[in-house]
C-alpha atoms as a PDB file:
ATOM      1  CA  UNK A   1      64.818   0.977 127.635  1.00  0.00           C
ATOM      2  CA  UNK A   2      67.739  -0.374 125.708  1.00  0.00           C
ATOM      3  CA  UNK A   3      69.355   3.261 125.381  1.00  0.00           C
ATOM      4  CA  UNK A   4      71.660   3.202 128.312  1.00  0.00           C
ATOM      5  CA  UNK A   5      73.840   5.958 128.817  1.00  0.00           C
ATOM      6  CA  UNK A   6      77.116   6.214 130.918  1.00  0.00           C
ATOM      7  CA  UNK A   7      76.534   7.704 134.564  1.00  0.00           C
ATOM      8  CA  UNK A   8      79.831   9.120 136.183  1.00  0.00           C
ATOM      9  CA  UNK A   9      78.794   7.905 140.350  1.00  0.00           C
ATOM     10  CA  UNK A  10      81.491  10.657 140.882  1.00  0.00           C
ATOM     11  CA  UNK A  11      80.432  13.960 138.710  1.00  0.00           C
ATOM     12  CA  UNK A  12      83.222  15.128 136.214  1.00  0.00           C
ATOM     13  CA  UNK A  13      83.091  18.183 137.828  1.00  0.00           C
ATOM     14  CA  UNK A  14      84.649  17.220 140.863  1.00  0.00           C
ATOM     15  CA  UNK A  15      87.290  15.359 139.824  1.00  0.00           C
ATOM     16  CA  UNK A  16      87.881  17.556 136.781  1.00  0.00           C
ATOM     17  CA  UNK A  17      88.214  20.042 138.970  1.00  0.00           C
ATOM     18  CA  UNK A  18      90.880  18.266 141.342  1.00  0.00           C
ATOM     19  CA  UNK A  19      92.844  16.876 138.126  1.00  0.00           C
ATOM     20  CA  UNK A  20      91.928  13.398 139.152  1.00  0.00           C
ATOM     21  CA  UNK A  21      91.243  10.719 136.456  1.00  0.00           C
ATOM     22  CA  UNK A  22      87.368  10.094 136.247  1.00  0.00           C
ATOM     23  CA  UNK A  23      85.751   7.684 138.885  1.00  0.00           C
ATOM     24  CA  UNK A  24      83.839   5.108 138.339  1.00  0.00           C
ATOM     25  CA  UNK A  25      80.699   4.640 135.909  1.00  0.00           C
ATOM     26  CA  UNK A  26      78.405   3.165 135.405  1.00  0.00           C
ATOM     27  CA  UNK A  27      75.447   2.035 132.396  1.00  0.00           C
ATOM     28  CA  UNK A  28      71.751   3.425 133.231  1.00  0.00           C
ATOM     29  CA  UNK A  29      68.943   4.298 131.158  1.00  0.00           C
ATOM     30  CA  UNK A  30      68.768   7.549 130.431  1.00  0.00           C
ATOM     31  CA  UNK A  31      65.158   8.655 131.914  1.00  0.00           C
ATOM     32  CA  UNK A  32      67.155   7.527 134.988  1.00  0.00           C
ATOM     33  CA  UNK A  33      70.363   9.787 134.312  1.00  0.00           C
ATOM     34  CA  UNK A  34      68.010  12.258 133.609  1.00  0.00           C
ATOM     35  CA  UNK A  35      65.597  12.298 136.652  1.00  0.00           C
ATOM     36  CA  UNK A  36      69.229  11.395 138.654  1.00  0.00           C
ATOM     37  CA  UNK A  37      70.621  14.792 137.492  1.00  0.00           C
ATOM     38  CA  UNK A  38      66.814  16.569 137.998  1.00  0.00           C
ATOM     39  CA  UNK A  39      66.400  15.642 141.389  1.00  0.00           C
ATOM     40  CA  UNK A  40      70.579  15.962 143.105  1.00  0.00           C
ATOM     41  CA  UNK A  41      73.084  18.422 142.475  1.00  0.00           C
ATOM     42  CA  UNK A  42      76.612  17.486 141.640  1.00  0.00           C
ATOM     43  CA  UNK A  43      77.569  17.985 145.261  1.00  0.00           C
ATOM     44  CA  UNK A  44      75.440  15.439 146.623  1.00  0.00           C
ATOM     45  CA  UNK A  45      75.908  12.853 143.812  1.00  0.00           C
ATOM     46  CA  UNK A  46      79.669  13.222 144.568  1.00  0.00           C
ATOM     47  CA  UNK A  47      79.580  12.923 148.423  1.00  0.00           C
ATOM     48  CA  UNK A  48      75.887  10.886 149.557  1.00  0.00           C
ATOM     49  CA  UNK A  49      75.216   9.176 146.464  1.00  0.00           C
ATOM     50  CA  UNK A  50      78.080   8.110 144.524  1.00  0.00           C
ATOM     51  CA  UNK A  51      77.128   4.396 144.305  1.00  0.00           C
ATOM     52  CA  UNK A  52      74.646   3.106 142.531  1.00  0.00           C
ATOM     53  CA  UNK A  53      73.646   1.036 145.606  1.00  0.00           C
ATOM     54  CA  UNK A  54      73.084   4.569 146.991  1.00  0.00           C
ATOM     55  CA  UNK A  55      71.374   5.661 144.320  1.00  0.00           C
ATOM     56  CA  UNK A  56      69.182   3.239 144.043  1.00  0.00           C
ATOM     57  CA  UNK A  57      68.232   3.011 147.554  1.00  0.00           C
ATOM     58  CA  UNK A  58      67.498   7.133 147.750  1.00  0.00           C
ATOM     59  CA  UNK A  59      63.564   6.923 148.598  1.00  0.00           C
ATOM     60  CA  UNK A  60      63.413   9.892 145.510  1.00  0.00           C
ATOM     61  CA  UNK A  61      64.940   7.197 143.005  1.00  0.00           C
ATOM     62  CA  UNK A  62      63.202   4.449 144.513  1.00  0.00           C
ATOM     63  CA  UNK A  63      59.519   5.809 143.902  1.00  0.00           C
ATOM     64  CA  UNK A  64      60.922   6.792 139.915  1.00  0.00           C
ATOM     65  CA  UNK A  65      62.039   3.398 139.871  1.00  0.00           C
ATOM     66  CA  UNK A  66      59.000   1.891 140.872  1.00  0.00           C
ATOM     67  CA  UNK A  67      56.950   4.143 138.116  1.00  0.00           C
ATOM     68  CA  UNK A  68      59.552   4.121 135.709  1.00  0.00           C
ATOM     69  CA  UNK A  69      59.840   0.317 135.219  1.00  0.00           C
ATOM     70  CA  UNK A  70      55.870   0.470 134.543  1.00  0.00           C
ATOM     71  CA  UNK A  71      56.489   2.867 131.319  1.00  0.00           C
ATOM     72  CA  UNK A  72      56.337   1.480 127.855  1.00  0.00           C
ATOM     73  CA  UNK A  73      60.048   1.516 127.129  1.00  0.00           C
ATOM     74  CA  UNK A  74      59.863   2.663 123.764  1.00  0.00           C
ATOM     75  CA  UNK A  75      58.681   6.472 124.462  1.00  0.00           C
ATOM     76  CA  UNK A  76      61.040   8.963 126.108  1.00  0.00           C
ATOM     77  CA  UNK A  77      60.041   9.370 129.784  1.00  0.00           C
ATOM     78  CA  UNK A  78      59.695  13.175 131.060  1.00  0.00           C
ATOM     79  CA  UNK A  79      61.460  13.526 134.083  1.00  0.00           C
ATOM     80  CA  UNK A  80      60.063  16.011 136.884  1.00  0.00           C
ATOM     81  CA  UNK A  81      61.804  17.267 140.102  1.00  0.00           C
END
């Protein structure tokens, strides 16, 4: 999975919306920006999970990563809510 893709922990949206410079980023694969952007809304990326600590520690992401990281990394991974 060598096509990583840049995650804002933040959402544009909110601090687009506020006229604040983007937060921070930060470099995933992109069957996990998908499935990240599948599974929360923009709300609760920007206020309960806006770390990837967080992110990675959400029992949702956890059981992807765990299934994920068993995937041949050469074929795009469907994501599913």
């Amino acid at each position: 999975m060598d096509n990583l893709t840049v995650h804002h922990l933040v959402p544009r949206q909110n601090t687009k919306r506020k006229k604040q410079a983007p937060g921070p980023t930060a470099n995933i694969c992109s069957a996990c920006h998908r499935q990240i952007h599948a599974l929360f809304d923009n709300k609760v990326l920007a206020v309960e999970l806006n770390t990837l600590e967080k992110l990675m520690n959400d029992p949702q992401m956890q059981k992807f990563l765990a299934w994920v990281r068993k995937q041949n990394p050469d074929k795009r991974i469907a994501v599913h809510r």
